[in-house]
PDB file of N, CA and C in Angstrom:
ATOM      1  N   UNK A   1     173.336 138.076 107.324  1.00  0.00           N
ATOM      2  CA  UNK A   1     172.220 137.563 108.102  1.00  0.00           C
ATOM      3  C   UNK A   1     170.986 137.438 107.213  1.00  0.00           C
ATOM      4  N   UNK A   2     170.053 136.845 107.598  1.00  0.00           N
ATOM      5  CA  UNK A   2     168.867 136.722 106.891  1.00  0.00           C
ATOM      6  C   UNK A   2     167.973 137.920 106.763  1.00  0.00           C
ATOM      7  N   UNK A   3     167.598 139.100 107.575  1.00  0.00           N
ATOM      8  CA  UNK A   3     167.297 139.669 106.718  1.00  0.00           C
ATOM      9  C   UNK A   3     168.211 140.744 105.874  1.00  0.00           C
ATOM     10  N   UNK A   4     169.125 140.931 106.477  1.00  0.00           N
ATOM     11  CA  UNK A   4     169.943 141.906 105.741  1.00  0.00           C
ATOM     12  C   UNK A   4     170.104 141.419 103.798  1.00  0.00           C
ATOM     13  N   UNK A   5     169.953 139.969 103.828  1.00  0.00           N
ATOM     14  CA  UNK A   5     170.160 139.383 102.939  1.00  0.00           C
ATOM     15  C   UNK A   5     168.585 139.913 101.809  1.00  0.00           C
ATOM     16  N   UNK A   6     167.779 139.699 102.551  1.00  0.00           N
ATOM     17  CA  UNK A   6     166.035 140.063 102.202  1.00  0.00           C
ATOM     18  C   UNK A   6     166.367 141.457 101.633  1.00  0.00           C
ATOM     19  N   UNK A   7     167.098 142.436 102.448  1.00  0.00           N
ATOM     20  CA  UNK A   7     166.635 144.093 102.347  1.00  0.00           C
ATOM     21  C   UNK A   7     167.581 144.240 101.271  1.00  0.00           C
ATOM     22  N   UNK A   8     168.856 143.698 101.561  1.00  0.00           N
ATOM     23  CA  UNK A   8     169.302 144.264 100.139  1.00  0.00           C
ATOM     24  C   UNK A   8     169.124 143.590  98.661  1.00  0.00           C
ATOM     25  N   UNK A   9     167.787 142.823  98.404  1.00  0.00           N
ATOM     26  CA  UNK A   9     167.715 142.094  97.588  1.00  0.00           C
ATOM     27  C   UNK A   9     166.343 142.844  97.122  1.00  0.00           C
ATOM     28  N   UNK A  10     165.704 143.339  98.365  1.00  0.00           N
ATOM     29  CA  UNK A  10     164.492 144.440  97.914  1.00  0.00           C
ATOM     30  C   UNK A  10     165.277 145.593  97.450  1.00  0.00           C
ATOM     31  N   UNK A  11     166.688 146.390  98.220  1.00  0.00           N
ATOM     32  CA  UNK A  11     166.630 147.759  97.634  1.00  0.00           C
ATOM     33  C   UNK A  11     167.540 147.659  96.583  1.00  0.00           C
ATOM     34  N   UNK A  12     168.523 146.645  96.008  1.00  0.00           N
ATOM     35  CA  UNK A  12     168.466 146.832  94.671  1.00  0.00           C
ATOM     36  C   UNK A  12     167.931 146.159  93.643  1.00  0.00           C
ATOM     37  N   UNK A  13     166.164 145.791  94.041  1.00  0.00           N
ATOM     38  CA  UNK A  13     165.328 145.737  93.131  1.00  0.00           C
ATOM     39  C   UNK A  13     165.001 147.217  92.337  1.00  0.00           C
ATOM     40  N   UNK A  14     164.780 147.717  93.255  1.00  0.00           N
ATOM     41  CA  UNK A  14     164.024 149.449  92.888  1.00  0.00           C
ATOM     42  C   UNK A  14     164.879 150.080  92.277  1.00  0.00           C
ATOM     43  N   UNK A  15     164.075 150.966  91.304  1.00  0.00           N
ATOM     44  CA  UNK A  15     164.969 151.831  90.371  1.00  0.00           C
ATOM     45  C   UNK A  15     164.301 152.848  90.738  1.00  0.00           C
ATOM     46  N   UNK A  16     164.793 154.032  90.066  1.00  0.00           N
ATOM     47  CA  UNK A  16     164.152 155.314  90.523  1.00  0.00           C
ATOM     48  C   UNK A  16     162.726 155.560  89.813  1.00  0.00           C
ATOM     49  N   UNK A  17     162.680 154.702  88.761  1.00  0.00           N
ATOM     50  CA  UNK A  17     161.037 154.725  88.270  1.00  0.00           C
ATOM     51  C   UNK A  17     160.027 153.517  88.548  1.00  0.00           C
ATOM     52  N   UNK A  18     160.121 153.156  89.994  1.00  0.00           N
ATOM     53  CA  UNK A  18     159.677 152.206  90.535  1.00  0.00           C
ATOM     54  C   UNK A  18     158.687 152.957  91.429  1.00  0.00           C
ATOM     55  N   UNK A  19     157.428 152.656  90.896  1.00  0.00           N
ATOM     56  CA  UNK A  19     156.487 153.708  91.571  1.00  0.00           C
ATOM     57  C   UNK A  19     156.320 153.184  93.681  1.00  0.00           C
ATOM     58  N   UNK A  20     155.815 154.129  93.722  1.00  0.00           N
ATOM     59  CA  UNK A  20     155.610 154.263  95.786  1.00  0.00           C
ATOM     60  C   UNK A  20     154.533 152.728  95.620  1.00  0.00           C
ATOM     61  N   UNK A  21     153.689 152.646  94.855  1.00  0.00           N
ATOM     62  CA  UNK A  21     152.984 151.555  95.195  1.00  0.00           C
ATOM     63  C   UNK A  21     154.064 149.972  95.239  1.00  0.00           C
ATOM     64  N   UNK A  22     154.434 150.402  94.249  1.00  0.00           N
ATOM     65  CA  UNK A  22     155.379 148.557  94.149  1.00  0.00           C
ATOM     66  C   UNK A  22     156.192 148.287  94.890  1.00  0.00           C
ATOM     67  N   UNK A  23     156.690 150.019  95.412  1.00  0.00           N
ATOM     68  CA  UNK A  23     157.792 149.863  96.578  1.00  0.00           C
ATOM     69  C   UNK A  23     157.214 149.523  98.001  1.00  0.00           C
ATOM     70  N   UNK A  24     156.254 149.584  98.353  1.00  0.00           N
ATOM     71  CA  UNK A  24     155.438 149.455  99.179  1.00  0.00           C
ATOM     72  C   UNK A  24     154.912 148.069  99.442  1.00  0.00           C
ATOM     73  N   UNK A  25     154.340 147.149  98.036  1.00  0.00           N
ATOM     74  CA  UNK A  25     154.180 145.995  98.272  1.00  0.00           C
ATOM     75  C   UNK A  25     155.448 144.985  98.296  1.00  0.00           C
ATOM     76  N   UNK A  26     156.783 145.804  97.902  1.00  0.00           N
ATOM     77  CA  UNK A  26     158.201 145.050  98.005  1.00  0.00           C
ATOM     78  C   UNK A  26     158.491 144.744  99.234  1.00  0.00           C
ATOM     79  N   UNK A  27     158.674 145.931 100.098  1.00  0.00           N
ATOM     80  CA  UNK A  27     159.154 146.518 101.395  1.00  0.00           C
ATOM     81  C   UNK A  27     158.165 145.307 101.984  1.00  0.00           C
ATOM     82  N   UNK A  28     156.716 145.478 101.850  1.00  0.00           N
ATOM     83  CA  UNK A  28     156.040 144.419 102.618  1.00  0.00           C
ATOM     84  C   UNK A  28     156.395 143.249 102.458  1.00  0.00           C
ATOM     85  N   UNK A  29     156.541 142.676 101.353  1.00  0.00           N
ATOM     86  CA  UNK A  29     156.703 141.160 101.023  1.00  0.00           C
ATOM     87  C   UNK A  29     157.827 141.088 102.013  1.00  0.00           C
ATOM     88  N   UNK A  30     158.707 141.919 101.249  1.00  0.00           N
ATOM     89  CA  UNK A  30     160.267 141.914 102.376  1.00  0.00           C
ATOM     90  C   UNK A  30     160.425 141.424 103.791  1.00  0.00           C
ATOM     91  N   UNK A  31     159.769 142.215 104.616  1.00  0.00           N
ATOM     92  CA  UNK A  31     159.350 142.523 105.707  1.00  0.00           C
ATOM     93  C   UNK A  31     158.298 140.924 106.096  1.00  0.00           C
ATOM     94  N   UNK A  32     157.407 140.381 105.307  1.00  0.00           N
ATOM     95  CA  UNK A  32     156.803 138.976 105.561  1.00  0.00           C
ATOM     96  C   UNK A  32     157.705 137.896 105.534  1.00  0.00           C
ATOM     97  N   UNK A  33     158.581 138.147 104.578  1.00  0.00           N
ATOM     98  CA  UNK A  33     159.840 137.160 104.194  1.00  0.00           C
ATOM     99  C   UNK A  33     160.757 137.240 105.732  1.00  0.00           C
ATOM    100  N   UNK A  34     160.996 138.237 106.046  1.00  0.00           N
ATOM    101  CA  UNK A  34     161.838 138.280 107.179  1.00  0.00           C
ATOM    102  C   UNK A  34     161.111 137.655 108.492  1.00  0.00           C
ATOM    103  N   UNK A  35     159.907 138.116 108.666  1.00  0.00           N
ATOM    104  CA  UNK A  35     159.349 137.846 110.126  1.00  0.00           C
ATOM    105  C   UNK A  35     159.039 136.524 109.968  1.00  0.00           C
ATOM    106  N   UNK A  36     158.993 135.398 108.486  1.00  0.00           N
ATOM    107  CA  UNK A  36     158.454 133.919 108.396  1.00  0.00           C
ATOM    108  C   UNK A  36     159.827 133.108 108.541  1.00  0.00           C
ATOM    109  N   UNK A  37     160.823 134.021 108.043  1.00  0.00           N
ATOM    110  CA  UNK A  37     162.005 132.892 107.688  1.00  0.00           C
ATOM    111  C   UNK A  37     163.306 132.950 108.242  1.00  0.00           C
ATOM    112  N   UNK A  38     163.492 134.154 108.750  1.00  0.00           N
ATOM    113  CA  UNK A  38     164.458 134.764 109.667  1.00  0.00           C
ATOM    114  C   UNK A  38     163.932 133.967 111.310  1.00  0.00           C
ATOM    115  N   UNK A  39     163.148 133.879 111.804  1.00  0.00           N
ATOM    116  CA  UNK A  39     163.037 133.251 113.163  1.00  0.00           C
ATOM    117  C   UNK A  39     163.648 131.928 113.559  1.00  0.00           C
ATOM    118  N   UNK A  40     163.294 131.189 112.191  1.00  0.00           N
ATOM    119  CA  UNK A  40     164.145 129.887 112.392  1.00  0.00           C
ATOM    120  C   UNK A  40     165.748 129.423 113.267  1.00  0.00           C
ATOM    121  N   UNK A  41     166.101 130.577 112.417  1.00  0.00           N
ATOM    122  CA  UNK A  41     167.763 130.476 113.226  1.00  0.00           C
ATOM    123  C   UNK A  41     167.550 130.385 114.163  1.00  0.00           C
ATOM    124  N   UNK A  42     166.846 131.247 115.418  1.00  0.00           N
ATOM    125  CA  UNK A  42     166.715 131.690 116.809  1.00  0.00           C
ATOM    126  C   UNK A  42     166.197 130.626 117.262  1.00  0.00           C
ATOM    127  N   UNK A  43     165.251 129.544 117.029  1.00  0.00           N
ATOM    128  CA  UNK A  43     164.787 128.261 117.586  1.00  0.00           C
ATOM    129  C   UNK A  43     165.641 127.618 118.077  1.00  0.00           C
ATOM    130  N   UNK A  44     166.952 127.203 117.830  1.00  0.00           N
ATOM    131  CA  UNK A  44     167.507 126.097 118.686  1.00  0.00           C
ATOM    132  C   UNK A  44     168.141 126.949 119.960  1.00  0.00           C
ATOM    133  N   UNK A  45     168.034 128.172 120.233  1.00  0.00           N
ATOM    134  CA  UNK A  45     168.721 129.043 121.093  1.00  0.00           C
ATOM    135  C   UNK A  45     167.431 129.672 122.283  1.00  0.00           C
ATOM    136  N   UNK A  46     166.735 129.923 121.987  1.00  0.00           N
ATOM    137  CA  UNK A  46     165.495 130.549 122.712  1.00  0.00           C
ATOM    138  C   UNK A  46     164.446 129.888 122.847  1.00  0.00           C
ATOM    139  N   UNK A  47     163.482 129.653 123.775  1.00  0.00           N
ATOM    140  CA  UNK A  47     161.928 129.300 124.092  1.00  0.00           C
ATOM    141  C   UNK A  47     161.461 130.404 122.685  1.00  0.00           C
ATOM    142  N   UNK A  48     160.283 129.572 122.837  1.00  0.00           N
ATOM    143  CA  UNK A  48     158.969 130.452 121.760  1.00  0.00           C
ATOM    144  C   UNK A  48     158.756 131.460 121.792  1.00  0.00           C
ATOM    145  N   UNK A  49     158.691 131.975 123.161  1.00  0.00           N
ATOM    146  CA  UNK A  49     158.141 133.436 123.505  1.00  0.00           C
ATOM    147  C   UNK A  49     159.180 134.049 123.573  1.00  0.00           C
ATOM    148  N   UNK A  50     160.101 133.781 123.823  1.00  0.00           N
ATOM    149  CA  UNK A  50     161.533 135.017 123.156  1.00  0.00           C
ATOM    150  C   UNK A  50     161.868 135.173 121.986  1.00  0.00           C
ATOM    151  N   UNK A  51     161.739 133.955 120.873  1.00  0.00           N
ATOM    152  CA  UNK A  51     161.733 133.863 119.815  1.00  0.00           C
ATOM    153  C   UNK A  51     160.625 135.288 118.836  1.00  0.00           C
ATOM    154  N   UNK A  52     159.117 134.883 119.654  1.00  0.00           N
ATOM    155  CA  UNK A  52     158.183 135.730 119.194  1.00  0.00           C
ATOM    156  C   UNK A  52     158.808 136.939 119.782  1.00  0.00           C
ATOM    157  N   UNK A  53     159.167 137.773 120.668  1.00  0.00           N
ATOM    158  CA  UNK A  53     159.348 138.913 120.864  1.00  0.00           C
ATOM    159  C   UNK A  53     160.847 139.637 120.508  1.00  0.00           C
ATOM    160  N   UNK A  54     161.792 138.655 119.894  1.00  0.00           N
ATOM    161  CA  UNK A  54     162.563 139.243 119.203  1.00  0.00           C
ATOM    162  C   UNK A  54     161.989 139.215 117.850  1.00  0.00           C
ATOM    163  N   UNK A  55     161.346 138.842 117.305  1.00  0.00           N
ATOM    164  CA  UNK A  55     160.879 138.901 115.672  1.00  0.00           C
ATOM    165  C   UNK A  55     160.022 139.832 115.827  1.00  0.00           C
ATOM    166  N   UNK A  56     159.428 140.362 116.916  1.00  0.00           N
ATOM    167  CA  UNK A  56     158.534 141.366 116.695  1.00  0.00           C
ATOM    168  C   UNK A  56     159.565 142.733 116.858  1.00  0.00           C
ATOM    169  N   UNK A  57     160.490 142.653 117.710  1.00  0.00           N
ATOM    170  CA  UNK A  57     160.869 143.614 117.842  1.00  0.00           C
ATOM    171  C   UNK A  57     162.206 144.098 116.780  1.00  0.00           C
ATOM    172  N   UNK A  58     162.295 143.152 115.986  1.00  0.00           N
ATOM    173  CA  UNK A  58     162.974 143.094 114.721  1.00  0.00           C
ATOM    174  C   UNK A  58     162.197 143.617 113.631  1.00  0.00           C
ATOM    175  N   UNK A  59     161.209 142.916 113.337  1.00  0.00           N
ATOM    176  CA  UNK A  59     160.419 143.542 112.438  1.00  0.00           C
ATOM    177  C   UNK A  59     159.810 145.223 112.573  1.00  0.00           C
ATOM    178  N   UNK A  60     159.745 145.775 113.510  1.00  0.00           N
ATOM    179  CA  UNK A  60     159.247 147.034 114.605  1.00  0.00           C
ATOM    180  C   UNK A  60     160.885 147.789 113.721  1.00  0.00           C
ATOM    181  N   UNK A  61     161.729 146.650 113.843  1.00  0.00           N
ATOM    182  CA  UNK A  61     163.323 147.754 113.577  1.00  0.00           C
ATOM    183  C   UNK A  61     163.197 147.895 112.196  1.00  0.00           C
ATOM    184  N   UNK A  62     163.294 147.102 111.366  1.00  0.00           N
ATOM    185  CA  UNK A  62     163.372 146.863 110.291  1.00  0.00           C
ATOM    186  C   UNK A  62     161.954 147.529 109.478  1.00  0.00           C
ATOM    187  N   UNK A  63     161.231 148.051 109.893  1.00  0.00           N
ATOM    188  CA  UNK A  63     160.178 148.653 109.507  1.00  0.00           C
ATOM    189  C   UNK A  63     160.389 149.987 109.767  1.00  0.00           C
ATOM    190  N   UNK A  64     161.168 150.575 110.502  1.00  0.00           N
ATOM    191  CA  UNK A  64     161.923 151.868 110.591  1.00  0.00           C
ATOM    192  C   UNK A  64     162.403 151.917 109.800  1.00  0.00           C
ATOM    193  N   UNK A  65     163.300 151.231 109.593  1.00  0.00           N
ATOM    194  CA  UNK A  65     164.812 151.003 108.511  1.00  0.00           C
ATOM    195  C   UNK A  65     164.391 151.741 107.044  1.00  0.00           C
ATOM    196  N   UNK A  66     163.314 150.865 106.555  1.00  0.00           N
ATOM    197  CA  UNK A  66     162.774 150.900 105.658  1.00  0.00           C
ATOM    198  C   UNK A  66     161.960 152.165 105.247  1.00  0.00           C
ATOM    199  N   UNK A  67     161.587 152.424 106.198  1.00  0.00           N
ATOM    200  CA  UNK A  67     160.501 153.879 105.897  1.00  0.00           C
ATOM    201  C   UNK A  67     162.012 154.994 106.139  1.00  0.00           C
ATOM    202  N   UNK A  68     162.630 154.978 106.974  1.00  0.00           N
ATOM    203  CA  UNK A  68     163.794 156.044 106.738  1.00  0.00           C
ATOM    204  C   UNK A  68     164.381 156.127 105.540  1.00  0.00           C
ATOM    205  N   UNK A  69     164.741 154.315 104.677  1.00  0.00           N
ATOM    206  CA  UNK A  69     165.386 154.493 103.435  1.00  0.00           C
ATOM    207  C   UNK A  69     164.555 155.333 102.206  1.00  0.00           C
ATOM    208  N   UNK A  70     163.655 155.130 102.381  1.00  0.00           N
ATOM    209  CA  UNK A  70     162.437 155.559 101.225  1.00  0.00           C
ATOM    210  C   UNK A  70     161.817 156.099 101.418  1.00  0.00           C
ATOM    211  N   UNK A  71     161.904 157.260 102.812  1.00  0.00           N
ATOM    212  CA  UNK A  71     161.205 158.291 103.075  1.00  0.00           C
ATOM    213  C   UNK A  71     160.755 159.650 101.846  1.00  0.00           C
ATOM    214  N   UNK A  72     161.526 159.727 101.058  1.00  0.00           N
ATOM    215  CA  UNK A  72     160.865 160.358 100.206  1.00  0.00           C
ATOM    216  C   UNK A  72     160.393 159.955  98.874  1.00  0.00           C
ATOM    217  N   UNK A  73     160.058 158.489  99.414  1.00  0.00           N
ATOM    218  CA  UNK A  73     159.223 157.390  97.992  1.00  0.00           C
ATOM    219  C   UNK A  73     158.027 157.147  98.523  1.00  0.00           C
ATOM    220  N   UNK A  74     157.693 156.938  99.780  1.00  0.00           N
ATOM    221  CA  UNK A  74     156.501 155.899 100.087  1.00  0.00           C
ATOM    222  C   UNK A  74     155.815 156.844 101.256  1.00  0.00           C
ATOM    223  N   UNK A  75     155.056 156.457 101.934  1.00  0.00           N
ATOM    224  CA  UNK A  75     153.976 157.487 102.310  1.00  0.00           C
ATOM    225  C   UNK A  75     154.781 156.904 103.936  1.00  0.00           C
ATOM    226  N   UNK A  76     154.595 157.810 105.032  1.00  0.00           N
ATOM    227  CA  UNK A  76     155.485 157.546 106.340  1.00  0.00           C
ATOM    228  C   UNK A  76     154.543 156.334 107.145  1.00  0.00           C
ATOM    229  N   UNK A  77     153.247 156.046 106.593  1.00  0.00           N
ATOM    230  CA  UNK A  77     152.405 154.944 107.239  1.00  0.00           C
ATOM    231  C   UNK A  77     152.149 153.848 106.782  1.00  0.00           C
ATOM    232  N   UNK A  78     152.948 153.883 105.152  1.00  0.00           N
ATOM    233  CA  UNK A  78     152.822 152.341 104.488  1.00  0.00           C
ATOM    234  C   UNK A  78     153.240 151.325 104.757  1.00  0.00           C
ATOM    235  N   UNK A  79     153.606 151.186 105.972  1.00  0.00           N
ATOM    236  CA  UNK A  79     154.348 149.737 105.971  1.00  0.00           C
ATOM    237  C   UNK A  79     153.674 149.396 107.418  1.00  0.00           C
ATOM    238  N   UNK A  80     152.750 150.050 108.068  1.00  0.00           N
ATOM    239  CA  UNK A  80     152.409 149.918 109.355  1.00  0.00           C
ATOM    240  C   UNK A  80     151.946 149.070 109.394  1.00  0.00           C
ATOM    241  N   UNK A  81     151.289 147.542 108.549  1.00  0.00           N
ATOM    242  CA  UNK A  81     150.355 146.627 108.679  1.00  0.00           C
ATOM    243  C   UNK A  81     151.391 145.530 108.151  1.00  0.00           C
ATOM    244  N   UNK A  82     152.494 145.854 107.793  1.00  0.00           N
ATOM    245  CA  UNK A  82     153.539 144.851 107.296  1.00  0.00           C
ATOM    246  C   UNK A  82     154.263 144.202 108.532  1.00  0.00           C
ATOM    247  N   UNK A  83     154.504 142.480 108.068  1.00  0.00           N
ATOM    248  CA  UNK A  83     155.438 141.605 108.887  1.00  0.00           C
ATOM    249  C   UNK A  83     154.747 141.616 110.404  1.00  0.00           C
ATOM    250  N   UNK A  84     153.621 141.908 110.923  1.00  0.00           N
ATOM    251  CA  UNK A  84     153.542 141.749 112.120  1.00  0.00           C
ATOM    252  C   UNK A  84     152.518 140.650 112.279  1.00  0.00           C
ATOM    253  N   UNK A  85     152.452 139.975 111.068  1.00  0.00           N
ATOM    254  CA  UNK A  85     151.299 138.947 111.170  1.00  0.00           C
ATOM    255  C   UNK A  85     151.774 137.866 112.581  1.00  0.00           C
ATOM    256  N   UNK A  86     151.558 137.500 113.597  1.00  0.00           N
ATOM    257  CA  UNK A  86     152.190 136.693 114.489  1.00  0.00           C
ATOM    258  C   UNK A  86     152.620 135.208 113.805  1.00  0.00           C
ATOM    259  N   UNK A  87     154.269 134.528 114.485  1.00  0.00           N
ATOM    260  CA  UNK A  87     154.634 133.984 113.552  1.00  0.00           C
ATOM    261  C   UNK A  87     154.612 132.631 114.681  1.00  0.00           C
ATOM    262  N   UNK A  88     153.889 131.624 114.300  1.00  0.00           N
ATOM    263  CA  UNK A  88     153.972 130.717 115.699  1.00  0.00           C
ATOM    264  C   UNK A  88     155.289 129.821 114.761  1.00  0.00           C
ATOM    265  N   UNK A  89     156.059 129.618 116.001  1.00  0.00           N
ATOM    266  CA  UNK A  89     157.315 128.375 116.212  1.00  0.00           C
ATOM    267  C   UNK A  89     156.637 127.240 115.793  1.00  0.00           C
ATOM    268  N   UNK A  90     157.104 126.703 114.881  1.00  0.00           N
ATOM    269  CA  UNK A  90     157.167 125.204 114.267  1.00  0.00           C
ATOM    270  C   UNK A  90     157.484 124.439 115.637  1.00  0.00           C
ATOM    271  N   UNK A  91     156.478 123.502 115.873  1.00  0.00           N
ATOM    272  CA  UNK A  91     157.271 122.534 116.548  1.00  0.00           C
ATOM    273  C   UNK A  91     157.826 121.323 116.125  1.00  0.00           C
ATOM    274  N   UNK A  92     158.906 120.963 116.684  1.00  0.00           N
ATOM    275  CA  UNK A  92     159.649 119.434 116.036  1.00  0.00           C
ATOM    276  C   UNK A  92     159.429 118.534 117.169  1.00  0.00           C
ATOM    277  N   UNK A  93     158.984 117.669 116.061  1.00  0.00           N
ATOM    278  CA  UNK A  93     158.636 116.571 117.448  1.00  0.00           C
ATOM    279  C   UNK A  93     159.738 115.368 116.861  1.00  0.00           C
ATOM    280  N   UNK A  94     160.594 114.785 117.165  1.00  0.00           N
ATOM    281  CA  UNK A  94     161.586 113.634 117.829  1.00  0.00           C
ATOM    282  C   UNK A  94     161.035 111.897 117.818  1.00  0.00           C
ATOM    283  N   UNK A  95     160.928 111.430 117.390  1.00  0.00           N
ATOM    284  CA  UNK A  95     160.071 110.087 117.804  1.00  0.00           C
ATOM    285  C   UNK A  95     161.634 109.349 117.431  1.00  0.00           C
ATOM    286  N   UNK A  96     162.345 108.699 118.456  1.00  0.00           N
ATOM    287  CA  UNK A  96     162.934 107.689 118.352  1.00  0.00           C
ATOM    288  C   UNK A  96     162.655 106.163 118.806  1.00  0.00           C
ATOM    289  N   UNK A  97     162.607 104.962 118.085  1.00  0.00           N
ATOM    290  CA  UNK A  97     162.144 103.794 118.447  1.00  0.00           C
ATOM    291  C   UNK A  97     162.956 102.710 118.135  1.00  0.00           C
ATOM    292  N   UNK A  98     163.237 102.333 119.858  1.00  0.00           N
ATOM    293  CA  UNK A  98     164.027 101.488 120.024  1.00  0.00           C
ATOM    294  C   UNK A  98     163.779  99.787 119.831  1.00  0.00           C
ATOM    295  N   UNK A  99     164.298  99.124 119.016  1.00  0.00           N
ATOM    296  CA  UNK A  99     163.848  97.299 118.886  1.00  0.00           C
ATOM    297  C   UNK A  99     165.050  96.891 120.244  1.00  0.00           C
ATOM    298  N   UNK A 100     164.406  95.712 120.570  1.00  0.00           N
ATOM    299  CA  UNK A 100     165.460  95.045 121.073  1.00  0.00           C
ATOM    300  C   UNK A 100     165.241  93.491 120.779  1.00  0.00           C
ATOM    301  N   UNK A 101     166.327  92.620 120.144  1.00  0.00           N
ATOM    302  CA  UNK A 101     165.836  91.174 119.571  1.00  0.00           C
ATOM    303  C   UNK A 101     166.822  90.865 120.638  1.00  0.00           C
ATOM    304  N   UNK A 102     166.064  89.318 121.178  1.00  0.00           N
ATOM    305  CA  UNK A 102     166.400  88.830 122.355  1.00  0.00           C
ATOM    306  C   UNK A 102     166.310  87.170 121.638  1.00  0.00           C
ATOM    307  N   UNK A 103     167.530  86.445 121.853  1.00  0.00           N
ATOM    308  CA  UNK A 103     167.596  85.441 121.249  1.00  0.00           C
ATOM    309  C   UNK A 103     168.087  84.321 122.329  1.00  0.00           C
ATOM    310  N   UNK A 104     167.005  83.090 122.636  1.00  0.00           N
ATOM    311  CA  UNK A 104     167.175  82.207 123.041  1.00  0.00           C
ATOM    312  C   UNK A 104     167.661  81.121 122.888  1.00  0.00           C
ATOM    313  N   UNK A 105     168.760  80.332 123.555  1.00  0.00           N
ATOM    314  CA  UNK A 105     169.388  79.244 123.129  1.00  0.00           C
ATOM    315  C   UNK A 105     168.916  78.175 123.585  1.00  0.00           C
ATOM    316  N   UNK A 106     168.804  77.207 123.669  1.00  0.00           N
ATOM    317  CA  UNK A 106     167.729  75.870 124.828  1.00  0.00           C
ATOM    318  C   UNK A 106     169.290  75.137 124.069  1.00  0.00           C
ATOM    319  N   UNK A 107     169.796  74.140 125.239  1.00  0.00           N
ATOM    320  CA  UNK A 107     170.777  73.292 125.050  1.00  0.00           C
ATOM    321  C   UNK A 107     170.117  72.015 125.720  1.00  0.00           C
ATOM    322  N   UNK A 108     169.960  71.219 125.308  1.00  0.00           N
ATOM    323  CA  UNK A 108     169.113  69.558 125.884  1.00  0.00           C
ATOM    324  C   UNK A 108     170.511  69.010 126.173  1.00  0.00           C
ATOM    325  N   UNK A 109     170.905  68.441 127.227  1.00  0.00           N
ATOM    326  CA  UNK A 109     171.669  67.494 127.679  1.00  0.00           C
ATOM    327  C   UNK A 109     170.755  65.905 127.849  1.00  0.00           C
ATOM    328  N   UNK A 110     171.959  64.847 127.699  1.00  0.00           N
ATOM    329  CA  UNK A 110     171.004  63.605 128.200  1.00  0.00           C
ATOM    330  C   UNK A 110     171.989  62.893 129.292  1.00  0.00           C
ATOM    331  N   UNK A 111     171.550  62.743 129.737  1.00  0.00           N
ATOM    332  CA  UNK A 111     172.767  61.596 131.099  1.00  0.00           C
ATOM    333  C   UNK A 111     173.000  60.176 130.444  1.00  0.00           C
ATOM    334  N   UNK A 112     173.053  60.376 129.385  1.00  0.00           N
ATOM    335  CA  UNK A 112     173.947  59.288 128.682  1.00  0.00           C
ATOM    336  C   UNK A 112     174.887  59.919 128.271  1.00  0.00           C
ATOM    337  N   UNK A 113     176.024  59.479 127.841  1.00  0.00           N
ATOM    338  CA  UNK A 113     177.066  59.473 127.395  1.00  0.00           C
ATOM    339  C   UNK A 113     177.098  59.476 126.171  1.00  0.00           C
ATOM    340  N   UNK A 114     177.776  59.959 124.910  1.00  0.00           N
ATOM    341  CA  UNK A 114     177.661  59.869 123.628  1.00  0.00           C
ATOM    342  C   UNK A 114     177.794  58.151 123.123  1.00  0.00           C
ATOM    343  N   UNK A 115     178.480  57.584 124.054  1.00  0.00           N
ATOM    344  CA  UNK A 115     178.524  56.076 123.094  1.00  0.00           C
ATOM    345  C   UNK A 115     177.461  55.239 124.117  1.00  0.00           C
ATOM    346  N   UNK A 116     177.070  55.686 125.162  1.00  0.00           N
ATOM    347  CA  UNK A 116     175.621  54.897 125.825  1.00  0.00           C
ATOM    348  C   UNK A 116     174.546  55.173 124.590  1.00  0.00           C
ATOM    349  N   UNK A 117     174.175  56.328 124.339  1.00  0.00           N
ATOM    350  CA  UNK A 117     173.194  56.843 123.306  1.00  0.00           C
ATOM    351  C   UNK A 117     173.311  56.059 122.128  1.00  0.00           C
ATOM    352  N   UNK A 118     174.762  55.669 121.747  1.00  0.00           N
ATOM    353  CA  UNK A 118     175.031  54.698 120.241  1.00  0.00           C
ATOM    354  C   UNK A 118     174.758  53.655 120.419  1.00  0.00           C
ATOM    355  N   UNK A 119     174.993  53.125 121.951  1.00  0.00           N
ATOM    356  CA  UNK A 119     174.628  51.817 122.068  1.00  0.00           C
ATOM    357  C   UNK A 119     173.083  51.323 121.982  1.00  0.00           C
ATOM    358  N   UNK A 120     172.340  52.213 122.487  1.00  0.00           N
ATOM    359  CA  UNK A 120     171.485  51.985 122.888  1.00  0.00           C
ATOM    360  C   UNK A 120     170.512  51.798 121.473  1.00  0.00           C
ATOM    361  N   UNK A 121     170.812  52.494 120.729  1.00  0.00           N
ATOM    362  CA  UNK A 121     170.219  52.684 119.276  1.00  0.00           C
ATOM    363  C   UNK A 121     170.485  51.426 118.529  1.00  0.00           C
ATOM    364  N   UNK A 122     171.594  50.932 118.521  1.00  0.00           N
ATOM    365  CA  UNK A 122     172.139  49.943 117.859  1.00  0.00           C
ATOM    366  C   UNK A 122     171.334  48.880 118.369  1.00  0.00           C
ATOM    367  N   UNK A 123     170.884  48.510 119.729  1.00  0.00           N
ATOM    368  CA  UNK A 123     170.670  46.942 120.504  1.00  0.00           C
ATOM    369  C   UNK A 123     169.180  46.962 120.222  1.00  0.00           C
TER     370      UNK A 123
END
């Protein structure tokens, strides 16, 4: 999934001499990456406002996750200002435009006859 894809790409960034600060601005980036780019999927399935309240309540999880993994790296309140920036739904807007060509034929008849018409030209 998308973020699982994010978290484990943050935790085997870190080494064990990866200080609490960098881990902290990782975890965050992490955590921004998830709540901007992870929602997408959920758009063709949910309205906006379910969309927004599962990403919040994802990010809320995943911000646990994170402070449990690195509980004895990072301080238990560093991540409290991470990923909750509100994430508004892209809207797609659709414009399809239809032509329609409409083609007229005009056929002239004459009440002559094809060889009245020859004659008549000729005399």
């Amino acid at each position: 999934s998308c973020s699982h894809a994010t978290s484990t790409h943050i935790y085997t960034s870190i080494s064990d001499s990866t200080p609490a600060a960098t881990i902290t601005d990782m975890l965050c980036t992490g955590l921004t990456n998830i709540s901007s780019a992870c929602p997408v999927h959920l758009r063709p399935c949910f309205a906006a406002e379910d969309v927004e309240e599962i990403r919040l309540q994802h990010i809320r999880e995943m911000r646990k996750f994170f402070n449990r993994l690195m509980k004895e790296r990072i301080p238990s309140n560093a991540l409290d200002n991470c990923g909750e920036k509100k994430y508004v739904v892209p809207v797609t807007t659709t414009t399809t435009t239809t032509s329609t060509t409409t083609t007229t034929t005009t056929t002239t008849t004459s009440n002559l006859d094809d060889m009245e018409m020859f004659k008549n030209v000729h005399e």
